[in-house]
Every structure is written in structure tokens, then in C-alpha cells.
N, C-alpha and C. Protein backbone atom coordinates (compact mmCIF):
# COMPACT_ATOMS: atom_id res chain seq x y z
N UNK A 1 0.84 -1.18 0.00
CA UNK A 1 0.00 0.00 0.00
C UNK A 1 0.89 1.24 0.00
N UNK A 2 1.39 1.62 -1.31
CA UNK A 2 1.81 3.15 -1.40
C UNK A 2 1.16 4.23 -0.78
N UNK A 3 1.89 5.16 0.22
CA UNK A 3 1.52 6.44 0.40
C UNK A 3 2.72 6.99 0.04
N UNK A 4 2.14 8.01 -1.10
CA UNK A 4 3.41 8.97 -1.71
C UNK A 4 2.70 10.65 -1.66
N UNK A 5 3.69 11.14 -0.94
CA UNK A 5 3.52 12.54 -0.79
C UNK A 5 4.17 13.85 -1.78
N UNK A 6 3.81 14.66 -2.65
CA UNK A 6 4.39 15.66 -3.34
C UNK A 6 4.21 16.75 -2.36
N UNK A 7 5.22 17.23 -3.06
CA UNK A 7 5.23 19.08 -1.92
C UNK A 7 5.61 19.89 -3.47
N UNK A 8 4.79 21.02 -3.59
CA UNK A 8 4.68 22.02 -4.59
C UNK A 8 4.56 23.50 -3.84
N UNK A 9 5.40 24.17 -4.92
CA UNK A 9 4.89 25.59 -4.10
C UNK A 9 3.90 25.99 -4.63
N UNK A 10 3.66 27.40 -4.71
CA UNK A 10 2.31 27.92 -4.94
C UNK A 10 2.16 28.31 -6.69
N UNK A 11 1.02 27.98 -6.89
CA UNK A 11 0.85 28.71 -8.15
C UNK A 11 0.39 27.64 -9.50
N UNK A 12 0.65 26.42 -8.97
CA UNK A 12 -0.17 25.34 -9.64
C UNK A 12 -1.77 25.11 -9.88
N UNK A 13 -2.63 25.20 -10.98
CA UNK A 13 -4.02 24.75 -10.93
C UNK A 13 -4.54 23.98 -9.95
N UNK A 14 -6.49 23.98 -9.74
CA UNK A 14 -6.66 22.30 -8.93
C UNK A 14 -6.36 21.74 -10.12
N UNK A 15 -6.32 21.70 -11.34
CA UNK A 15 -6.59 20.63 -12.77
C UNK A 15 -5.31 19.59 -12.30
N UNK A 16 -4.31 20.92 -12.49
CA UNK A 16 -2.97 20.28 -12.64
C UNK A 16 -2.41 19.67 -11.50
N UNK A 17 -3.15 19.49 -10.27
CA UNK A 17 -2.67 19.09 -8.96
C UNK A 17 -3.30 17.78 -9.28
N UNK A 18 -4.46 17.76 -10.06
CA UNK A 18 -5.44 16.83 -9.90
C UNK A 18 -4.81 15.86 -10.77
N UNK A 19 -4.65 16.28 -12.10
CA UNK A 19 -3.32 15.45 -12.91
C UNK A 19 -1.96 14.90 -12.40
N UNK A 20 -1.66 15.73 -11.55
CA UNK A 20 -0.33 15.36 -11.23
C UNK A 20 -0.65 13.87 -10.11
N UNK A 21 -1.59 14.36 -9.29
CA UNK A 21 -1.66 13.23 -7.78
C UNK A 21 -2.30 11.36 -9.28
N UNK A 22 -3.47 11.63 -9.86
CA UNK A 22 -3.96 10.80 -10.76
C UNK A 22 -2.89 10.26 -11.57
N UNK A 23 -1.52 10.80 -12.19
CA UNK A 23 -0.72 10.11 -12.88
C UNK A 23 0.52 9.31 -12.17
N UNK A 24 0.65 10.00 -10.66
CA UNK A 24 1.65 9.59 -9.63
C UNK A 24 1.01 8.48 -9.64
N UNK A 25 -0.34 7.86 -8.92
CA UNK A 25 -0.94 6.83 -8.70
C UNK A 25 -0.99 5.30 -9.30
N UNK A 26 -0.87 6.13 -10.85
CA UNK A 26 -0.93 5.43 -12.05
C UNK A 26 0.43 4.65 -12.29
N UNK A 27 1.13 5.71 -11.84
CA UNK A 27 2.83 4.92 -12.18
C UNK A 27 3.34 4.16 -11.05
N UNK A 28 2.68 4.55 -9.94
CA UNK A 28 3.06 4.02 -8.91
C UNK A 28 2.42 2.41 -8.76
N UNK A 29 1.85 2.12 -9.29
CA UNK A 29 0.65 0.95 -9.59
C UNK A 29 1.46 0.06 -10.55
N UNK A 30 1.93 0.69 -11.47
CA UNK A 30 2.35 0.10 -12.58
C UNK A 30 3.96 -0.64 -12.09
N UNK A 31 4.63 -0.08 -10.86
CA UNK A 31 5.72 -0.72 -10.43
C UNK A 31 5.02 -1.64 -9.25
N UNK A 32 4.54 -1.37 -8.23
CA UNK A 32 4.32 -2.15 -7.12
C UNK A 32 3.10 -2.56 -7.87
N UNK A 33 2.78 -3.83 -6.99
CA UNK A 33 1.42 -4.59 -7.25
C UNK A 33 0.61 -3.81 -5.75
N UNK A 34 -0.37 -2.96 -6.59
CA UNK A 34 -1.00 -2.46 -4.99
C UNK A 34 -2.01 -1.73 -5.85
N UNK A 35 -3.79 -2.55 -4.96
CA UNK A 35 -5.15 -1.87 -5.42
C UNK A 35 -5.10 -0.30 -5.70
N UNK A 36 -6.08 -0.01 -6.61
CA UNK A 36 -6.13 1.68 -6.52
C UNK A 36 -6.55 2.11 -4.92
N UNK A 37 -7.22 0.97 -4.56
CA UNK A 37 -7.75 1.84 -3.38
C UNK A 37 -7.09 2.15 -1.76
N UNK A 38 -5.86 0.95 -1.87
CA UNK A 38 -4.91 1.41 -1.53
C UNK A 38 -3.84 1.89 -1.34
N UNK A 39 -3.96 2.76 -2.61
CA UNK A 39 -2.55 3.41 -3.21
C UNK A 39 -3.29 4.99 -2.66
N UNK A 40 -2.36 6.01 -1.80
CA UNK A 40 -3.09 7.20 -1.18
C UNK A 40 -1.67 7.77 -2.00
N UNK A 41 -1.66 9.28 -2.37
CA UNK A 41 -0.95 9.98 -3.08
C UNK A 41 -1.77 11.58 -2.58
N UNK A 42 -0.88 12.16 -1.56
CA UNK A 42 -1.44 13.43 -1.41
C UNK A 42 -0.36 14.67 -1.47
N UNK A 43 -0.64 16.05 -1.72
CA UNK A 43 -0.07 17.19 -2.32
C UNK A 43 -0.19 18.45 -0.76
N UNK A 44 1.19 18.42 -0.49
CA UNK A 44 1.57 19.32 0.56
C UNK A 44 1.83 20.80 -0.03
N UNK A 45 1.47 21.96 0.38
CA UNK A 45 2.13 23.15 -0.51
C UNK A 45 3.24 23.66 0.46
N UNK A 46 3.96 24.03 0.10
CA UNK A 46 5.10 25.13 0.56
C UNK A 46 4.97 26.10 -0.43
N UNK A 47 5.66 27.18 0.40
CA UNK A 47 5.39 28.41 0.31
C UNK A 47 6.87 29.17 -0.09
N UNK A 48 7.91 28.66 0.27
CA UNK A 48 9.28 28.90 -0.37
C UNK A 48 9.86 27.82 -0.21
N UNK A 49 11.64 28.12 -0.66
CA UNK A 49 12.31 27.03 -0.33
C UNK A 49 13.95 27.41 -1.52
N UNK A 50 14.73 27.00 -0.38
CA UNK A 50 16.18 27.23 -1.10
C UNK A 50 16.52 26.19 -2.47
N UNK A 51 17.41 26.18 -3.29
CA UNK A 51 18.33 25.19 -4.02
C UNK A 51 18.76 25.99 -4.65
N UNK A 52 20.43 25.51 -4.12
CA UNK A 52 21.63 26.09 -5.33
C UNK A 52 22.06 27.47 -4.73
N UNK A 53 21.30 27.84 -3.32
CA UNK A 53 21.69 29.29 -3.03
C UNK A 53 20.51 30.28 -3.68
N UNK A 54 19.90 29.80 -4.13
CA UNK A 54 18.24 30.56 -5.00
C UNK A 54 17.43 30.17 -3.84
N UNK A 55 16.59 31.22 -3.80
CA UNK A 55 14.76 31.04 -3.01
C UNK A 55 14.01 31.11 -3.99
N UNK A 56 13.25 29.97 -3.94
CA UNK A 56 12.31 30.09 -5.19
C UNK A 56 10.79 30.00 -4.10
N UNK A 57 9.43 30.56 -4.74
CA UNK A 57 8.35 30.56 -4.13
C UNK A 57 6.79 31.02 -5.37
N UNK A 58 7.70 30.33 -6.01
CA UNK A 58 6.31 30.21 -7.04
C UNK A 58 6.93 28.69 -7.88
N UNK A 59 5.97 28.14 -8.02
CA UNK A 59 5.98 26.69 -8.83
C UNK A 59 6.89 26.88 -10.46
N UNK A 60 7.25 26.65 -11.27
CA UNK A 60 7.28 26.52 -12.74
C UNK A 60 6.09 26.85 -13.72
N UNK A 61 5.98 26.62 -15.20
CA UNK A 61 5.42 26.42 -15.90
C UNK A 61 4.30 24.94 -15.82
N UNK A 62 2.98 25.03 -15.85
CA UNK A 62 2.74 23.65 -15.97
C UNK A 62 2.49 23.27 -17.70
N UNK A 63 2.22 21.64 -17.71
CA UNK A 63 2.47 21.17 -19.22
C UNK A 63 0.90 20.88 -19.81
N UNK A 64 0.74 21.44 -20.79
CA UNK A 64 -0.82 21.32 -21.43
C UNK A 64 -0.68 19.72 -21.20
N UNK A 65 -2.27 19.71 -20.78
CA UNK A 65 -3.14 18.38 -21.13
C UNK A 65 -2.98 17.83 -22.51
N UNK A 66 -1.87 17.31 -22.63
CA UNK A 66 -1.63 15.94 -23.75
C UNK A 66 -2.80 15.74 -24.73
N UNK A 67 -4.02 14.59 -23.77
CA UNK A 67 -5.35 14.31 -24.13
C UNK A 67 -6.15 15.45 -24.92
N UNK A 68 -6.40 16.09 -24.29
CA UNK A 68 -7.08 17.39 -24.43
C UNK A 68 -6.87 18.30 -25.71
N UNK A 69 -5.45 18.79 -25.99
CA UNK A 69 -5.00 18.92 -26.83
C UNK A 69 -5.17 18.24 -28.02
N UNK A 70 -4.82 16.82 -28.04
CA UNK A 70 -5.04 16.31 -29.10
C UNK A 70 -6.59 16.29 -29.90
N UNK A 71 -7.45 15.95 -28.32
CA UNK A 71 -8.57 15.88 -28.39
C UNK A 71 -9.27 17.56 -29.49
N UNK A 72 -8.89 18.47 -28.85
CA UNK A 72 -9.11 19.84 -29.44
C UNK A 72 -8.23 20.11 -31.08
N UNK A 73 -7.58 19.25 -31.33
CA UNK A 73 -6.77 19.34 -32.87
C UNK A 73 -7.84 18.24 -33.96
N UNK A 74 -8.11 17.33 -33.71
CA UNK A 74 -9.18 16.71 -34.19
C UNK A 74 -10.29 16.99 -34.22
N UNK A 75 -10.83 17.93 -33.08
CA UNK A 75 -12.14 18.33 -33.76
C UNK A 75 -12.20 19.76 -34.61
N UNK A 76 -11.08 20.16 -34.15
CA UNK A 76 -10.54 21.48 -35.32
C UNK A 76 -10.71 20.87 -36.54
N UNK A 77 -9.87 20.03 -36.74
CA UNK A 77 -9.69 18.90 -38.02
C UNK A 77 -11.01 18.64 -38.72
N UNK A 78 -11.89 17.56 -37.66
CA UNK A 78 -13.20 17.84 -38.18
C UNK A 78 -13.64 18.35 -38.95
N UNK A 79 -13.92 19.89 -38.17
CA UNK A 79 -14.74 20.72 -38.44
C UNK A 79 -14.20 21.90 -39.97
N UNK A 80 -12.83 21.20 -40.10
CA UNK A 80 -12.19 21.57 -41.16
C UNK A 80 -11.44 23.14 -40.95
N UNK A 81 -11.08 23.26 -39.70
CA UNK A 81 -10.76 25.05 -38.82
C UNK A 81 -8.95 24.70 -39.35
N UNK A 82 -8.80 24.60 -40.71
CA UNK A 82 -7.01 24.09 -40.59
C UNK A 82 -6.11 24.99 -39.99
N UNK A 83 -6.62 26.58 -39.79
CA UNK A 83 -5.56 27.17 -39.48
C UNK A 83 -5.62 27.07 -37.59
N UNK A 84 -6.54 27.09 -37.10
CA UNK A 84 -6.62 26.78 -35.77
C UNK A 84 -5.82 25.51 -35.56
N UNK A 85 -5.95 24.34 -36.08
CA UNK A 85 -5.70 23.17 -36.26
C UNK A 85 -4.28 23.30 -35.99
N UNK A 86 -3.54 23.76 -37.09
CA UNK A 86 -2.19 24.19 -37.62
C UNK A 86 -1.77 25.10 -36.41
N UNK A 87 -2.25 26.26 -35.43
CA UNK A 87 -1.87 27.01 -34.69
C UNK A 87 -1.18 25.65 -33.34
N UNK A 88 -2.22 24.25 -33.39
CA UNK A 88 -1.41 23.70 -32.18
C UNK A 88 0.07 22.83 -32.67
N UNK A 89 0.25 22.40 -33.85
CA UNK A 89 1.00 21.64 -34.69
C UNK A 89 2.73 22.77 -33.64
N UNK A 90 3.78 21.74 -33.96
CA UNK A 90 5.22 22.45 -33.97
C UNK A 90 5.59 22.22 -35.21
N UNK A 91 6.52 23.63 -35.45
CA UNK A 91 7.45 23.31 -36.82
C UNK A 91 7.66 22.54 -37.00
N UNK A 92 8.28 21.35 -36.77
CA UNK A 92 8.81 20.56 -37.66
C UNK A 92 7.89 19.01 -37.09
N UNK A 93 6.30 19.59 -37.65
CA UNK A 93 5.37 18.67 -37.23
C UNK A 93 5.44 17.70 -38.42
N UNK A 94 5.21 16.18 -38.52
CA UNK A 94 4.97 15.41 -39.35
C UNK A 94 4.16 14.41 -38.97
N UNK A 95 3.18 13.96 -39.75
CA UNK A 95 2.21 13.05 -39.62
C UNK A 95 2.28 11.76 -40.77
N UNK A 96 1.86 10.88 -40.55
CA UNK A 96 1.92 9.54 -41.57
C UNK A 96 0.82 8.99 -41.63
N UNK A 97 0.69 8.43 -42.43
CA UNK A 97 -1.12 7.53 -42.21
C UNK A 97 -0.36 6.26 -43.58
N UNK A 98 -1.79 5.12 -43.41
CA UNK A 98 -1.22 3.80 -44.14
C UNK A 98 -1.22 4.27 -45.68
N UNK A 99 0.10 3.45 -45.76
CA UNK A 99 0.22 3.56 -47.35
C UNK A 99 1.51 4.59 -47.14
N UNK A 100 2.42 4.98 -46.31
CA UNK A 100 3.40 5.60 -45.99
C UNK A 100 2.95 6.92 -46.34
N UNK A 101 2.26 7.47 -46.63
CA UNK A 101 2.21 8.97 -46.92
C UNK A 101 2.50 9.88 -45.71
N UNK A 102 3.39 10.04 -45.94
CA UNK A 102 3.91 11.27 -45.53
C UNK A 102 3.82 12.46 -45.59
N UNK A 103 3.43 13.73 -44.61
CA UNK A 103 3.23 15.13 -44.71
C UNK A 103 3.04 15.98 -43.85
N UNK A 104 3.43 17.09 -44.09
CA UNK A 104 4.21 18.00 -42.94
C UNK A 104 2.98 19.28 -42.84
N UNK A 105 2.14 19.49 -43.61
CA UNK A 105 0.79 20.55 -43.49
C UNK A 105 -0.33 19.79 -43.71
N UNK A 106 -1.04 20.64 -43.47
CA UNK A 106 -2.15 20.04 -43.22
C UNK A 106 -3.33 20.47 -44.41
N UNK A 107 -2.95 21.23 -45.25
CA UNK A 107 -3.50 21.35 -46.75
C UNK A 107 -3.28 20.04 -47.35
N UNK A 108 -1.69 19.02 -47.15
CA UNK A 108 -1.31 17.92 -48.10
C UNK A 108 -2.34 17.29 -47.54
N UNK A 109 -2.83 16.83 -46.27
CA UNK A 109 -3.92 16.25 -45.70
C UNK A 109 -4.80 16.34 -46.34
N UNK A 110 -5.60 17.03 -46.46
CA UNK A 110 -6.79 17.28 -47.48
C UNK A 110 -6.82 16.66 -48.86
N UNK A 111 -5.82 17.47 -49.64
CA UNK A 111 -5.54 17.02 -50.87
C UNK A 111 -5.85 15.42 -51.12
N UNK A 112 -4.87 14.73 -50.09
CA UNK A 112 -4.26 13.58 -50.47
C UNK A 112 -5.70 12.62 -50.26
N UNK A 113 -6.89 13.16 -48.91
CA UNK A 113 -8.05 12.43 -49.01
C UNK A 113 -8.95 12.92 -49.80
N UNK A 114 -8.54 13.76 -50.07
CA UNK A 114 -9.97 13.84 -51.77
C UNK A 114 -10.06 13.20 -52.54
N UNK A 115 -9.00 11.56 -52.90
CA UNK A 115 -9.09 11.15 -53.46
C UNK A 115 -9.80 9.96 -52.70
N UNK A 116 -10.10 9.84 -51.72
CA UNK A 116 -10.35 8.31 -50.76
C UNK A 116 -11.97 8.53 -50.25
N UNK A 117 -12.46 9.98 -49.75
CA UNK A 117 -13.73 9.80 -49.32
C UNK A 117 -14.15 11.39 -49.39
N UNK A 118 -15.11 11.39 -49.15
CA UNK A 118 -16.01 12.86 -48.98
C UNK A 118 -16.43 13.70 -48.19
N UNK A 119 -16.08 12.78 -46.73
CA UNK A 119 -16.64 13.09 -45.27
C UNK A 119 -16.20 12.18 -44.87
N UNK A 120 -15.37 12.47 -43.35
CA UNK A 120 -14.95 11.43 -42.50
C UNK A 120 -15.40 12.24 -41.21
N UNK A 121 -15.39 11.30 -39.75
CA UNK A 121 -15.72 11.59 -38.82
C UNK A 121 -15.24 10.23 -37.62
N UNK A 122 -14.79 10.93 -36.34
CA UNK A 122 -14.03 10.14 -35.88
C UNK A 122 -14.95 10.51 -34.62
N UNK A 123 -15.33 8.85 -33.97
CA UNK A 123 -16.19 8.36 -33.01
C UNK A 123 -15.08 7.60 -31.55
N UNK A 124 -14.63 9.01 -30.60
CA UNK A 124 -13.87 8.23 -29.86
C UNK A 124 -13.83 6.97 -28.49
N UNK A 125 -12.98 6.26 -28.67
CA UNK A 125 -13.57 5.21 -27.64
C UNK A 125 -12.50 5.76 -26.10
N UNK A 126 -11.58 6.09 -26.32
CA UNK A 126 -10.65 6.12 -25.73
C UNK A 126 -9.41 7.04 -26.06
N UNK A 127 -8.31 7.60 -25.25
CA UNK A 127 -7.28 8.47 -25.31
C UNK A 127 -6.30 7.74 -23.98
N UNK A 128 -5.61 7.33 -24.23
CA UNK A 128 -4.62 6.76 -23.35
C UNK A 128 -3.20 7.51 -23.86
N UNK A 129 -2.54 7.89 -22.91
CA UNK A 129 -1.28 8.49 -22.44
C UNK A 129 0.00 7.79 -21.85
N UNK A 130 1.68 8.05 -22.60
CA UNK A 130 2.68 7.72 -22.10
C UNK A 130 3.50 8.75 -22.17
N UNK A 131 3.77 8.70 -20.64
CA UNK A 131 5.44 9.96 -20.54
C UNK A 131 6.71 9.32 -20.84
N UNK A 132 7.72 10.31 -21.64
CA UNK A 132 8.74 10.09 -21.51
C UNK A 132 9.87 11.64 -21.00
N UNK A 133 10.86 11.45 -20.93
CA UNK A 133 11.68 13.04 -20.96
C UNK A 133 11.06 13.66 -21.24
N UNK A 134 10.17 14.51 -21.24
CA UNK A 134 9.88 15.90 -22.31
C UNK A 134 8.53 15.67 -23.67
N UNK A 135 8.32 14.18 -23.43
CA UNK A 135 7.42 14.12 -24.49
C UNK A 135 5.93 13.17 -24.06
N UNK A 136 4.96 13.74 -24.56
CA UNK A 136 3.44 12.85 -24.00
C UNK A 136 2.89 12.25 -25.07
N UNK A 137 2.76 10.86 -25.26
CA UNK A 137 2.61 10.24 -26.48
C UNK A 137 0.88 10.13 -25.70
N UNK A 138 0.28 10.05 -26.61
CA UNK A 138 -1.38 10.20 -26.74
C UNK A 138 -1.73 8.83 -27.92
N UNK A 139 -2.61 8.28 -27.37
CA UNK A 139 -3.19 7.33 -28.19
C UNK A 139 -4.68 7.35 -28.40
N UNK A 140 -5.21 7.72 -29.25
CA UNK A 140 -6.56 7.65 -29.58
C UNK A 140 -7.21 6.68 -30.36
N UNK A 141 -8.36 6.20 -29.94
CA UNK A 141 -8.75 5.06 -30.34
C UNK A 141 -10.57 5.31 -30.97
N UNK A 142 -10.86 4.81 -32.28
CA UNK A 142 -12.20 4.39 -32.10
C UNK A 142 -12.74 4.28 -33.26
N UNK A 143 -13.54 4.77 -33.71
CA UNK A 143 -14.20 4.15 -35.27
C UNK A 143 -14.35 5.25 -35.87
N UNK A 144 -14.54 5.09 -36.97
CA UNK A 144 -14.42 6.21 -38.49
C UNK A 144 -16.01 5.97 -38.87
N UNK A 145 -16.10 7.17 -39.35
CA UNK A 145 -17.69 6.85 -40.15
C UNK A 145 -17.31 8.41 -41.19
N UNK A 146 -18.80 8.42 -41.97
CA UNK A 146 -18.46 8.98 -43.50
C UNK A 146 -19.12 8.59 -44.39
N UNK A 147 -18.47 9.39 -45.66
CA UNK A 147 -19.30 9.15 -46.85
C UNK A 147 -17.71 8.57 -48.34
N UNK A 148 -18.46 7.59 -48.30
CA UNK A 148 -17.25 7.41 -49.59
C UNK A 148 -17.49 8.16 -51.38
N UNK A 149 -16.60 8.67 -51.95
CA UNK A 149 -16.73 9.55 -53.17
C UNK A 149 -18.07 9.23 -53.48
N UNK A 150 -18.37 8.20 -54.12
CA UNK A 150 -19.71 7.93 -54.60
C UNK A 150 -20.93 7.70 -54.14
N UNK A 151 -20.75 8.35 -52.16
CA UNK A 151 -21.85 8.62 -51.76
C UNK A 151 -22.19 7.82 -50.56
N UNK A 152 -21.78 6.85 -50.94
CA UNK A 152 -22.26 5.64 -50.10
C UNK A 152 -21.83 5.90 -48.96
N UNK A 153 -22.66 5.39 -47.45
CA UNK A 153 -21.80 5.51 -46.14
C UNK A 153 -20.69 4.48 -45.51
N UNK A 154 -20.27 5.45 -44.57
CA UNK A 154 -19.53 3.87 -44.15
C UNK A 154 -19.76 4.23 -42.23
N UNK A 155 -18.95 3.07 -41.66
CA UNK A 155 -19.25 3.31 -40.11
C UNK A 155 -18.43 2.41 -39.53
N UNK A 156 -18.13 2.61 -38.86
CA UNK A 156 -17.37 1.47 -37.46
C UNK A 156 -16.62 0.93 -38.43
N UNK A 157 -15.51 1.89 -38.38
CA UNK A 157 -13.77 1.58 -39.16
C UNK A 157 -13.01 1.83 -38.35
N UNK A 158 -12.33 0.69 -38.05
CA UNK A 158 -11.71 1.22 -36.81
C UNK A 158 -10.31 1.50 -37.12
N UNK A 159 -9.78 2.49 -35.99
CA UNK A 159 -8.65 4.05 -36.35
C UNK A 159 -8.06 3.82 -34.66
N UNK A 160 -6.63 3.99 -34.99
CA UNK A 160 -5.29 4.23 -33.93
C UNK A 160 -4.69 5.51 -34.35
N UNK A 161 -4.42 6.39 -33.73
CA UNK A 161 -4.09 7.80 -34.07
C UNK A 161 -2.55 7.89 -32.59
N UNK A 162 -1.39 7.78 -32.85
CA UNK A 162 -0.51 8.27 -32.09
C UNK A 162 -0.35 9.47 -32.35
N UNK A 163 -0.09 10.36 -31.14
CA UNK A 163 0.76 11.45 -31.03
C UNK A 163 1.38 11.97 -30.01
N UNK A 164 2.89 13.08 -30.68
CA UNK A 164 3.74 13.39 -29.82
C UNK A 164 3.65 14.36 -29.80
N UNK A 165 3.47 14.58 -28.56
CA UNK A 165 3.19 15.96 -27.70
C UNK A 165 4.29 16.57 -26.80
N UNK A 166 5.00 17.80 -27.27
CA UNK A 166 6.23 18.30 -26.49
C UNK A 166 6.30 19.64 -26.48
N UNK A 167 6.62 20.60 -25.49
CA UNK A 167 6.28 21.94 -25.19
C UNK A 167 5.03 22.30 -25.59
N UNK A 168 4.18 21.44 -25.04
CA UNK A 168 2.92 22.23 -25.61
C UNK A 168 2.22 22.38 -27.12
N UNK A 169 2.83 21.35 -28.15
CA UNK A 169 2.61 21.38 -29.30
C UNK A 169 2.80 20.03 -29.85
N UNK A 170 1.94 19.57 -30.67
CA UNK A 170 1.93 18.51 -31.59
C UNK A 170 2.75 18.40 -32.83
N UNK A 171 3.93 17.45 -32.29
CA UNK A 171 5.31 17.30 -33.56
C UNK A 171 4.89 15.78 -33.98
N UNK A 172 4.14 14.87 -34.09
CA UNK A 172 4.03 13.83 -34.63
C UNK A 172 2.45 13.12 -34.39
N UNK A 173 2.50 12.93 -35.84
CA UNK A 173 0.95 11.97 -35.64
C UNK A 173 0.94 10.80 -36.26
N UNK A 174 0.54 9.55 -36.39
CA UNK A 174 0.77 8.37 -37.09
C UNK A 174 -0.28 7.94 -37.04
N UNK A 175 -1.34 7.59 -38.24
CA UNK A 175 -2.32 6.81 -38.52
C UNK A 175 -2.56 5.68 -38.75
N UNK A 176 -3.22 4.54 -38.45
CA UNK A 176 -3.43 3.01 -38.59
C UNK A 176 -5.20 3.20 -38.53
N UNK A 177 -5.53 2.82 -40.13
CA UNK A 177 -6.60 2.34 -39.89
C UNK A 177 -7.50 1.60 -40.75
N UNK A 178 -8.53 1.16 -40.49
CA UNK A 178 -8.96 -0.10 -42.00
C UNK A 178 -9.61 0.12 -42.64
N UNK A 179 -9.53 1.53 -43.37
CA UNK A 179 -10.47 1.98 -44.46
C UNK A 179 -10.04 1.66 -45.97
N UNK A 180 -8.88 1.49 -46.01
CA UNK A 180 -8.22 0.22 -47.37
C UNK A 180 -9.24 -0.90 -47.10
N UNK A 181 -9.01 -1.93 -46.41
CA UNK A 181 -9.39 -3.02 -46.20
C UNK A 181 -10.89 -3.09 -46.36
N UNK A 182 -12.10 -2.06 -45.67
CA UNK A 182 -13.14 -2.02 -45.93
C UNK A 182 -13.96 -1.42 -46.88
N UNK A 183 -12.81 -0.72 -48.16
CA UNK A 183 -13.36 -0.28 -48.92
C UNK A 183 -13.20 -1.48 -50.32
N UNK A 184 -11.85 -2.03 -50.09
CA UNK A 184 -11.49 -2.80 -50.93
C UNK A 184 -12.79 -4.10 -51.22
N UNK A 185 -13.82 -4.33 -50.16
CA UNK A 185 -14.64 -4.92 -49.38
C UNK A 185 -16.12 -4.93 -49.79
N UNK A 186 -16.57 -3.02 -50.00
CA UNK A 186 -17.25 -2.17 -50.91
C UNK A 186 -17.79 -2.81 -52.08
N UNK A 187 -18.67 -3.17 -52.54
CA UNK A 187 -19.54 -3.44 -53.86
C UNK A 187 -19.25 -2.02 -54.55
N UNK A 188 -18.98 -2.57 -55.98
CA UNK A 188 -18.92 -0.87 -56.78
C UNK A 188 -19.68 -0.56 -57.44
């Protein structure tokens, strides 16, 4: 039964306290074998504090919601808002989807599905999260629905969407999903 205590100074969100104690829990679980319900993880504040010969008494920068983010670039996407879309992307953003295509804006995006369907729309099941150094990989999960060129609908295609999330901006996206396979499938 983990009890793990953080001490923060001042100036952190509840969101981000609330994130921080919920992902401690999570990792802490993932090394020891110990129920959620007895895993306790609570947040002490201080108010100053020395290192290095510095007094520091305000917290850092905190790190955008990973999830959230991504979550808010896809429905930009959606809704077809590319330059909003593009405002969360980093320079040297690149995305892939099957069939290796490769591309770095989000106009080639477009282009490249005008040839595949007419309307797409993404039905999520799930968003699961991994930290590393400096980077929040995001996994989104769930089914595709739409209209294919010639009209016809489609539904429950199912879609894996990775992304890398670092300073606050989306530098990588990678697509997996079975709309080859279920179109190939398609009566013409």
C-alpha cells in the first residue's frame, strides 16, 4: 500500500494538482502490485524554499493536457478550422497515415483524401497516455464513419491515431486504420 507525498509551491491549478496526484498513482501501480484503493498519493504546498543558493516561491510552468489537446486538434480537423488546427501543430510537425504517406501541413492532408472519401468523422472510444523526458505520447482510439466519393456511407472503421506531444505542441501523428481493407470490401 503506497503512500506517496508531493510538496509544490504555490501557483499550480486544482486541474494540474489533480493530474499530477492521478498520474503519480498510475505509475506508482504500474511498479508495485498495490489496489487503486490502496494506493493514497497526497499534495503538501510550501510556500518557499532554497536550491543552489536561490529562493524560489512560485511553482514553474505547468504542461498542457496531452489528451485534451489532441482531443481539441481533431475536432478542429473535423470541423475543417485548418488554421486553428495548424496554430497547435510544432514546426517541424509530421504526420503519416497507411500507405506511408507522408506530410508535414495540413493542406497535403486534405488534398491527399480527396481522393479516398467525402466526409470522415471520428467516433472516440478512448485516449490513453505515455510519458517520456519531455514528451506525451497520446493514443486515440475508435471508429471512423463517413461518406465514400460515390456517396455511399460507411461506419465502425476502426482508427489508432498516435501522437507526440512536447512543449505544448503537436510534432508527430501516425495513422493506422482499416479503411483500405473495408473499402477494398465495398460493392462498386
Amino acid at each position: 500500500m503506497p503512500v506517496i507525498s508531493i510538496t509544490l509551491l504555490p501557483g499550480y491549478s486544482a486541474q494540474a494538482e489533480e493530474r499530477l496526484v492521478g498520474r503519480v498513482a498510475l505509475a506508482a501501480r504500474s511498479v508495485i502490485s498495490a489496489a487503486a484503493a490502496g494506493t493514497t498519493v497526497f499534495v503538501n504546498h510550501a510556500h518557499t524554499y532554497q536550491r543552489d543558493g536561490r529562493v524560489f516561491s512560485k511553482g514553474g510552468p505547468e504542461c498542457a493536457d496531452a489528451s485534451a489537446l489532441v482531443r481539441q486538434f481533431l475536432e478542429l480537423m473535423q470541423a475543417r478550422n485548418l488554421a486553428a488546427a495548424s496554430a497547435l501543430l510544432a514546426p517541424e510537425f509530421v504526420m503519416q497515415f497507411p500507405g506511408n504517406a507522408r506530410m508535414h501541413q495540413l493542406d497535403e492532408l486534405v488534398v491527399w483524401a480527396k481522393v479516398r472519401y467525402s466526409r470522415i468523422a471520428k467516433d472516440y472510444e478512448r485516449f490513453d497516455e505515455s510519458w517520456a523526458d519531455g514528451v506525451t505520447v497520446v493514443y486515440c482510439s475508435g471508429t471512423l464513419n463517413g461518406l465514400w466519393l460515390d456517396g455511399t456511407p460507411f461506419e465502425k472503421i476502426r482508427f489508432i491515431d498516435r501522437f507526440e506531444i512536447a512543449d505544448g505542441q503537436i510534432r508527430k501523428q501516425d495513422v493506422w486504420n482499416d479503411l483500405a481493407e473495408v473499402k477494398a470490401q465495398t460493392p462498386v
